[in-house]
N, C-alpha and C. Protein backbone atom coordinates (compact mmCIF):
# COMPACT_ATOMS: atom_id res chain seq x y z
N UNK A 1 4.63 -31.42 -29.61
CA UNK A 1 3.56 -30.53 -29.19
C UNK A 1 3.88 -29.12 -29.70
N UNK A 2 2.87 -28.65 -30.12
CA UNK A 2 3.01 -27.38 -30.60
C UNK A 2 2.86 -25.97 -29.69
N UNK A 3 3.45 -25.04 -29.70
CA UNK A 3 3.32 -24.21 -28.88
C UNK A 3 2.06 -23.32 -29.17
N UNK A 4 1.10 -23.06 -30.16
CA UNK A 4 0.14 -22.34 -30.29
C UNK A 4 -0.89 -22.95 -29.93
N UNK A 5 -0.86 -24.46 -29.69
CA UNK A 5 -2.01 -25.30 -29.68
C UNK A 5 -2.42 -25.43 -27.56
N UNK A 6 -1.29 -24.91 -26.88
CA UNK A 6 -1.75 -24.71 -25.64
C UNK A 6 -2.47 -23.59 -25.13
N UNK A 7 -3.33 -23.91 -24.61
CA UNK A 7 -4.01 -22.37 -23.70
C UNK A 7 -3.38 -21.97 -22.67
N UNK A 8 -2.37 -22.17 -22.15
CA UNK A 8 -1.21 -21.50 -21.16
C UNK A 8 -0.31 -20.52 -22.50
N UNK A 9 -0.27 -21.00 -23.13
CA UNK A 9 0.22 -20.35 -24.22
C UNK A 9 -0.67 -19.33 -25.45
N UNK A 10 -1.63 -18.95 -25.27
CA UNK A 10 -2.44 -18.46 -25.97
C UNK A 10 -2.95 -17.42 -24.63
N UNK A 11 -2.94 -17.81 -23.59
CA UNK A 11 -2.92 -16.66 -22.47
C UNK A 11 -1.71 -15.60 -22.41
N UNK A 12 -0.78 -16.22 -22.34
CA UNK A 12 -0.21 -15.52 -21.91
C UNK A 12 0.46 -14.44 -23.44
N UNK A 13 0.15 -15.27 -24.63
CA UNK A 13 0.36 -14.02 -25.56
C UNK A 13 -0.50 -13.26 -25.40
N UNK A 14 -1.61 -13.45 -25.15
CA UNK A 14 -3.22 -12.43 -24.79
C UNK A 14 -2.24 -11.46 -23.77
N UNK A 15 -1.83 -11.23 -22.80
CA UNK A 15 -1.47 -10.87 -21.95
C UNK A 15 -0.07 -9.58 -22.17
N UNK A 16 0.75 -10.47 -23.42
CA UNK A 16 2.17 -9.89 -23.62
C UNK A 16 1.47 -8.82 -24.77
N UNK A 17 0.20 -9.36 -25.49
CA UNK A 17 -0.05 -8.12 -26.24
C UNK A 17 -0.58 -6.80 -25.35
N UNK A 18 -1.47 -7.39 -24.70
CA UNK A 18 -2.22 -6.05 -23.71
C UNK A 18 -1.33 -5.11 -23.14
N UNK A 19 -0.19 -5.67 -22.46
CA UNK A 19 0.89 -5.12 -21.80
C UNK A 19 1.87 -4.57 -23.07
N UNK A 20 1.77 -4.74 -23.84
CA UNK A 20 2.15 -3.80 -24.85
C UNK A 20 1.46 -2.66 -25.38
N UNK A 21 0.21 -3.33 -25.82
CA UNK A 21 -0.89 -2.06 -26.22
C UNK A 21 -1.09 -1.24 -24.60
N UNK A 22 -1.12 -1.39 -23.58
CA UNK A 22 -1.59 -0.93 -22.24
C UNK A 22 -0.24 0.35 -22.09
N UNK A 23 1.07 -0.01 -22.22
CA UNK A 23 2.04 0.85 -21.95
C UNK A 23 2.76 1.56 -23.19
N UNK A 24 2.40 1.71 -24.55
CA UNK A 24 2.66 2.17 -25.90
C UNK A 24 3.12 3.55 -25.78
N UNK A 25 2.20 4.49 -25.21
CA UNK A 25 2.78 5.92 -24.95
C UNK A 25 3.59 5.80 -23.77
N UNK A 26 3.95 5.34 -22.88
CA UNK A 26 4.45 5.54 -21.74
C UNK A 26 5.95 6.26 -21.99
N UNK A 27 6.22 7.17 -21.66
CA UNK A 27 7.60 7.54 -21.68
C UNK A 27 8.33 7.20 -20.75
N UNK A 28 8.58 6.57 -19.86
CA UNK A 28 9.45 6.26 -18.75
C UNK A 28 9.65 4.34 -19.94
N UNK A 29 10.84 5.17 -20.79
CA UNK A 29 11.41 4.10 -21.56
C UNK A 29 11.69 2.68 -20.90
N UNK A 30 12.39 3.23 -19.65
CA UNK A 30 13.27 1.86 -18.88
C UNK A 30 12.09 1.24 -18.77
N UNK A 31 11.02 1.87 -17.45
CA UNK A 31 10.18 1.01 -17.44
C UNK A 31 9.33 0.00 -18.44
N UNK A 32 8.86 0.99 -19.60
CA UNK A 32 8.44 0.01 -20.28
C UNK A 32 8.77 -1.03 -21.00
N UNK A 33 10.39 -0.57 -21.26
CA UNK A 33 11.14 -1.73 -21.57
C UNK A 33 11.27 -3.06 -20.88
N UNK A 34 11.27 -2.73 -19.96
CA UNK A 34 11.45 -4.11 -18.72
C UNK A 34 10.28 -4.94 -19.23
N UNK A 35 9.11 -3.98 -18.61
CA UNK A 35 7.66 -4.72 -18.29
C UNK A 35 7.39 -5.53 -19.63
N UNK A 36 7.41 -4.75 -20.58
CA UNK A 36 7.23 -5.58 -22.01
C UNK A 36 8.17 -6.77 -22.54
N UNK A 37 9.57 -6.66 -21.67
CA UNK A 37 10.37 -7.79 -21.88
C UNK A 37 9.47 -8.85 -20.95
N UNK A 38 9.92 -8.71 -19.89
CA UNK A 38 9.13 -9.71 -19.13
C UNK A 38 7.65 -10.64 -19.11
N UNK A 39 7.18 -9.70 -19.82
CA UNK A 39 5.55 -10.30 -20.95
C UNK A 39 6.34 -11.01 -21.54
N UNK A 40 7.18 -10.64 -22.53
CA UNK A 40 7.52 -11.64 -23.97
C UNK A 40 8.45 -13.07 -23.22
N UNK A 41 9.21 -12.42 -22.02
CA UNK A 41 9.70 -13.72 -21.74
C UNK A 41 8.69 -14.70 -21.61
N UNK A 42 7.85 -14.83 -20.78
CA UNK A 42 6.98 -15.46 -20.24
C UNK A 42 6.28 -16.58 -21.36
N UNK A 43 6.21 -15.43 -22.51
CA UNK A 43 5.19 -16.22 -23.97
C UNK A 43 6.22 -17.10 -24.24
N UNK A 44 7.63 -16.33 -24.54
CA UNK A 44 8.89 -16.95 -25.52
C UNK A 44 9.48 -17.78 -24.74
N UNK A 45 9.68 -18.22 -23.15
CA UNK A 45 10.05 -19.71 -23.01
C UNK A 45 9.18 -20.28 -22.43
N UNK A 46 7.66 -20.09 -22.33
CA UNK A 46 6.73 -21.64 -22.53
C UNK A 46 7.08 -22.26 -24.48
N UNK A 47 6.80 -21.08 -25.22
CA UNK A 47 7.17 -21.38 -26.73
C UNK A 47 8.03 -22.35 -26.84
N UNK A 48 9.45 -22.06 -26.29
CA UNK A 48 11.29 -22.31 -26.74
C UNK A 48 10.72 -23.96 -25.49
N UNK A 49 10.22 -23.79 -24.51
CA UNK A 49 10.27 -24.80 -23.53
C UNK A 49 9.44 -26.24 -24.34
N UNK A 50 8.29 -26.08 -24.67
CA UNK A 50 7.82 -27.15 -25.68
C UNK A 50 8.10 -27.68 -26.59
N UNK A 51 8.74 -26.71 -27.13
CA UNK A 51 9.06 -26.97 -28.50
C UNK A 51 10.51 -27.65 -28.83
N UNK A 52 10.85 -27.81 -27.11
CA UNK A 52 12.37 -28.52 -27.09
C UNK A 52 11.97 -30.26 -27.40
N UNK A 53 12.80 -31.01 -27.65
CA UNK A 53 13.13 -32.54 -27.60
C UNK A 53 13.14 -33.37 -26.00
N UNK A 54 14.12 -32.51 -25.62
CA UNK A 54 14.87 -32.62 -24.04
C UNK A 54 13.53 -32.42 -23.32
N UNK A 55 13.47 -33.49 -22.33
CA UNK A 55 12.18 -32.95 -20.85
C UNK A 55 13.37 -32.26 -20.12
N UNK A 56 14.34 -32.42 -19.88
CA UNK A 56 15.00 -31.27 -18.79
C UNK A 56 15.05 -30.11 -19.37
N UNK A 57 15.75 -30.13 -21.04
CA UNK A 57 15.58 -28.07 -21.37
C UNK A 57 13.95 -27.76 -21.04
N UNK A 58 12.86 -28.59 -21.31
CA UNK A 58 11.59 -28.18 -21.96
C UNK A 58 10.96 -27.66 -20.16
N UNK A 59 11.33 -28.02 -19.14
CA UNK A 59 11.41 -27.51 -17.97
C UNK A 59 12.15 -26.79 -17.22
N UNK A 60 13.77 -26.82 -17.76
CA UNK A 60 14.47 -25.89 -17.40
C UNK A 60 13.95 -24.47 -18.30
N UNK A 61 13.06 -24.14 -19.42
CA UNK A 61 12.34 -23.39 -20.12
C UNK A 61 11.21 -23.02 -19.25
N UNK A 62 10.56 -24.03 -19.11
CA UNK A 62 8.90 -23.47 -18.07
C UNK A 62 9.43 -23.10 -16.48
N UNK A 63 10.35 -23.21 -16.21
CA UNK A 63 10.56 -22.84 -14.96
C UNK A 63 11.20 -21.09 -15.28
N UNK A 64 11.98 -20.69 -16.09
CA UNK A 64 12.06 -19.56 -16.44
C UNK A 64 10.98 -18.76 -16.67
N UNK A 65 10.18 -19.17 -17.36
CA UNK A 65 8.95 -18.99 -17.98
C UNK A 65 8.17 -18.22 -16.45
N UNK A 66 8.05 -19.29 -15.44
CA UNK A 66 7.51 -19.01 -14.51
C UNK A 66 8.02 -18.08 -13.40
N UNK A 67 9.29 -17.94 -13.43
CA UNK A 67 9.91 -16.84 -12.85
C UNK A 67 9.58 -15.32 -13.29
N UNK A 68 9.47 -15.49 -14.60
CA UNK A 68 9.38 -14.14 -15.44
C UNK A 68 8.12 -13.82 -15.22
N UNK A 69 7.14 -14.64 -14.88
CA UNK A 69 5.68 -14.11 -14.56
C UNK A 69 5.60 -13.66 -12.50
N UNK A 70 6.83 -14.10 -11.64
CA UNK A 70 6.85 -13.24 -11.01
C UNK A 70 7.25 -12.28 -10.81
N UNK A 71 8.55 -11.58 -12.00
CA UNK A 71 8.72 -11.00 -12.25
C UNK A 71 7.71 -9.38 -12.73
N UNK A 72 6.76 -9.91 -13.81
CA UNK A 72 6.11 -9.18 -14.30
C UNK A 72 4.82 -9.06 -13.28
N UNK A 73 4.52 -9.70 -12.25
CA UNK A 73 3.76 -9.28 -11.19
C UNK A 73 4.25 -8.46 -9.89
N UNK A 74 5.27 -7.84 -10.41
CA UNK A 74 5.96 -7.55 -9.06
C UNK A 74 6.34 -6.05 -9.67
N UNK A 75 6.29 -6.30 -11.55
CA UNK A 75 6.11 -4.78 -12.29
C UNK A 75 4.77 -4.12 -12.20
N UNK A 76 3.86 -5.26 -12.47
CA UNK A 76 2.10 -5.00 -12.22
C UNK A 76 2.25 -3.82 -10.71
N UNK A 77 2.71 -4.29 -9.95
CA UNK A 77 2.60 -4.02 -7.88
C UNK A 77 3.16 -2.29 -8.33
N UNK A 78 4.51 -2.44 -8.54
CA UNK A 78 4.97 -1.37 -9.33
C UNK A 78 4.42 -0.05 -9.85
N UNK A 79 3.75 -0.67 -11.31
CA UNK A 79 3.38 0.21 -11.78
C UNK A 79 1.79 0.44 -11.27
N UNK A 80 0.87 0.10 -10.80
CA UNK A 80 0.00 0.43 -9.86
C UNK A 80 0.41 1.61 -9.29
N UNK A 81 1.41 1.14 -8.20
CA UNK A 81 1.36 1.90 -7.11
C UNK A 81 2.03 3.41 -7.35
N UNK A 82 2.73 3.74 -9.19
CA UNK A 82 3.28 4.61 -9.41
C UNK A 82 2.29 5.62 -10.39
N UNK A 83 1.48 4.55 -10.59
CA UNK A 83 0.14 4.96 -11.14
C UNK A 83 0.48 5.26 -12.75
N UNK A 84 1.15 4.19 -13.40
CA UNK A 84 1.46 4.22 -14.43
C UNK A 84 0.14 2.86 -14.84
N UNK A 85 -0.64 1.79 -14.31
CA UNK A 85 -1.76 1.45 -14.83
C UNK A 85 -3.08 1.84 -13.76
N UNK A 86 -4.01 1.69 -14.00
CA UNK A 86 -4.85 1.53 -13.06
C UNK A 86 -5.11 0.61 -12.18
N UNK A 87 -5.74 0.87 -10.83
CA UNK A 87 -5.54 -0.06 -10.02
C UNK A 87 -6.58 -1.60 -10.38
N UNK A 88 -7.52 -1.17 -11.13
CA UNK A 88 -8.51 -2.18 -11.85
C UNK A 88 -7.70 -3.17 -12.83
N UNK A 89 -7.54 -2.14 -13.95
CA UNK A 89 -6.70 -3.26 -15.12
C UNK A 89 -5.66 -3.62 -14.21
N UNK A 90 -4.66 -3.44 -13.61
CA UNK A 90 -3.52 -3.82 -12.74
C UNK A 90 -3.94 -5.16 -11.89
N UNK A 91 -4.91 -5.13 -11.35
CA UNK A 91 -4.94 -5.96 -10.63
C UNK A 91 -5.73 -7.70 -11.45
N UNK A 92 -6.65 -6.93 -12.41
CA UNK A 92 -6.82 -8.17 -13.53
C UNK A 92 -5.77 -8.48 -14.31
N UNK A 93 -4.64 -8.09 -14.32
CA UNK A 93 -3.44 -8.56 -15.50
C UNK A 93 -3.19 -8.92 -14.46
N UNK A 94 -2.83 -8.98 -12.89
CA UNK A 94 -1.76 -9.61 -12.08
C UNK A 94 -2.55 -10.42 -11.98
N UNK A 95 -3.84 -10.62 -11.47
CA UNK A 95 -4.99 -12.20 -11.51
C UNK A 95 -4.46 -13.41 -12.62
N UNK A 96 -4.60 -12.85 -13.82
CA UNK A 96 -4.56 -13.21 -15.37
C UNK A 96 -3.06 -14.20 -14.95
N UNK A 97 -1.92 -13.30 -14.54
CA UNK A 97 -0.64 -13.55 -14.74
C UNK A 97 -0.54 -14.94 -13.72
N UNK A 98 -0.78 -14.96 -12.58
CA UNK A 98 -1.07 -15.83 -11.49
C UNK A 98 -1.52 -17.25 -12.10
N UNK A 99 -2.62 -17.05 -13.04
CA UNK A 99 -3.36 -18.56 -13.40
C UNK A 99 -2.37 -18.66 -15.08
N UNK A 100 -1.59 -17.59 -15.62
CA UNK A 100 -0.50 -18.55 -16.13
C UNK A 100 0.39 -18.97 -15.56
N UNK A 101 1.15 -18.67 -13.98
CA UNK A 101 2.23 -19.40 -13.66
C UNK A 101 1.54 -20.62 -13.16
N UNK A 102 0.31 -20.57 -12.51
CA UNK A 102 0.14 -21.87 -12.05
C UNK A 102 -0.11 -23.07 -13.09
N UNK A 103 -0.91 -22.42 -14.38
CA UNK A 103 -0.79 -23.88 -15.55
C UNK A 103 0.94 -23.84 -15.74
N UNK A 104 1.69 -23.35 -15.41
CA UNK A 104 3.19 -23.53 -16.30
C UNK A 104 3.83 -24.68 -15.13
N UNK A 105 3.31 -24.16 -13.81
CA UNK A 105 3.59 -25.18 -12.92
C UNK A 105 3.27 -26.52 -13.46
N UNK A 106 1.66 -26.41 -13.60
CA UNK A 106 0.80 -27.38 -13.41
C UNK A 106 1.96 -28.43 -15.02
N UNK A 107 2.32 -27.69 -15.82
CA UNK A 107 3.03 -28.39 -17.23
C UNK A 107 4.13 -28.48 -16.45
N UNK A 108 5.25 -28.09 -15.98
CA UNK A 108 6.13 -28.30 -15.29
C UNK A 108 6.34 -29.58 -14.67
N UNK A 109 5.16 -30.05 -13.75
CA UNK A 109 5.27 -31.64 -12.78
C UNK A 109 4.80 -32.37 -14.00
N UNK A 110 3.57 -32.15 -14.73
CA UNK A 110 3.81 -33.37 -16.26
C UNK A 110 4.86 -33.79 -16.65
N UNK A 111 5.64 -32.66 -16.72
CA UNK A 111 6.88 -33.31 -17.69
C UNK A 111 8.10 -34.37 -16.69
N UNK A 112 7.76 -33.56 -14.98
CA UNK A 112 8.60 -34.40 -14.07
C UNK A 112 8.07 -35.46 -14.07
N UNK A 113 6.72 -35.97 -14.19
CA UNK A 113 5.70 -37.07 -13.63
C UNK A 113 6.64 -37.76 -15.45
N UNK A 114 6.20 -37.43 -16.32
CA UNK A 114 6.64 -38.22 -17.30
C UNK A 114 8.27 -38.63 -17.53
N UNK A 115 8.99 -37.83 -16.72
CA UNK A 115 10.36 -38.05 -17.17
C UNK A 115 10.81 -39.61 -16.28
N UNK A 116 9.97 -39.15 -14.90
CA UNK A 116 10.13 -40.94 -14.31
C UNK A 116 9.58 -41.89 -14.42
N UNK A 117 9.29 -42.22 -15.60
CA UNK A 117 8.49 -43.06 -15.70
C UNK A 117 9.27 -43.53 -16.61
């Protein structure tokens, strides 16, 4: 399976770009460093997670994957409330971010449902 050919995966690069283009001038370096890592994690191990052989790496991958998107919703809460995004776009990227952890879930029990079988 290819990693460009999923829409959990085509979201959430939608997402790691915005949060890049969204925080570009920001000078509070650290922060934006984080927040923009934590986007790319999110893209780069559903990517690294599919694209494994192994059903345990390819979930021990989407479960990272899915951490890093509570991660980056907990930067969303963050930067809101520091008023580094708006409370509008803020709260549609944390929506956005939500329905990628739940498809990463939702790929997550596939791969458990298929590994016992």
């Amino acid at each position: 399976m290819r990693c460009e050919n999923l829409d959990v995966w085509k979201r959430a690069c939608r997402v790691c770009v915005d949060i890049y283009k969204y925080f570009k001038d920001l000078k509070d370096y650290g922060f934006k460093d984080q927040i923009t890592r934590s986007a790319l994690s999110v893209l780069s191990n559903i990517a690294e997670g599919v694209e494994r052989f192994s059903k345990q790496e390819t979930i021990r991958f989407l479960d990272i994957a899915r951490a890093s998107c509570a991660e980056l919703i907990t930067q969303i809460y963050i930067a809101i409330e520091i008023g580094y995004i708006l409370n509008n776009d803020g709260f549609k990227l944390k929506n956005e971010i939500e329905e990628i952890s739940k498809m990463v879930t939702s790929l997550i029990k596939k791969y458990k449902r298929v590994r016992r079988e």
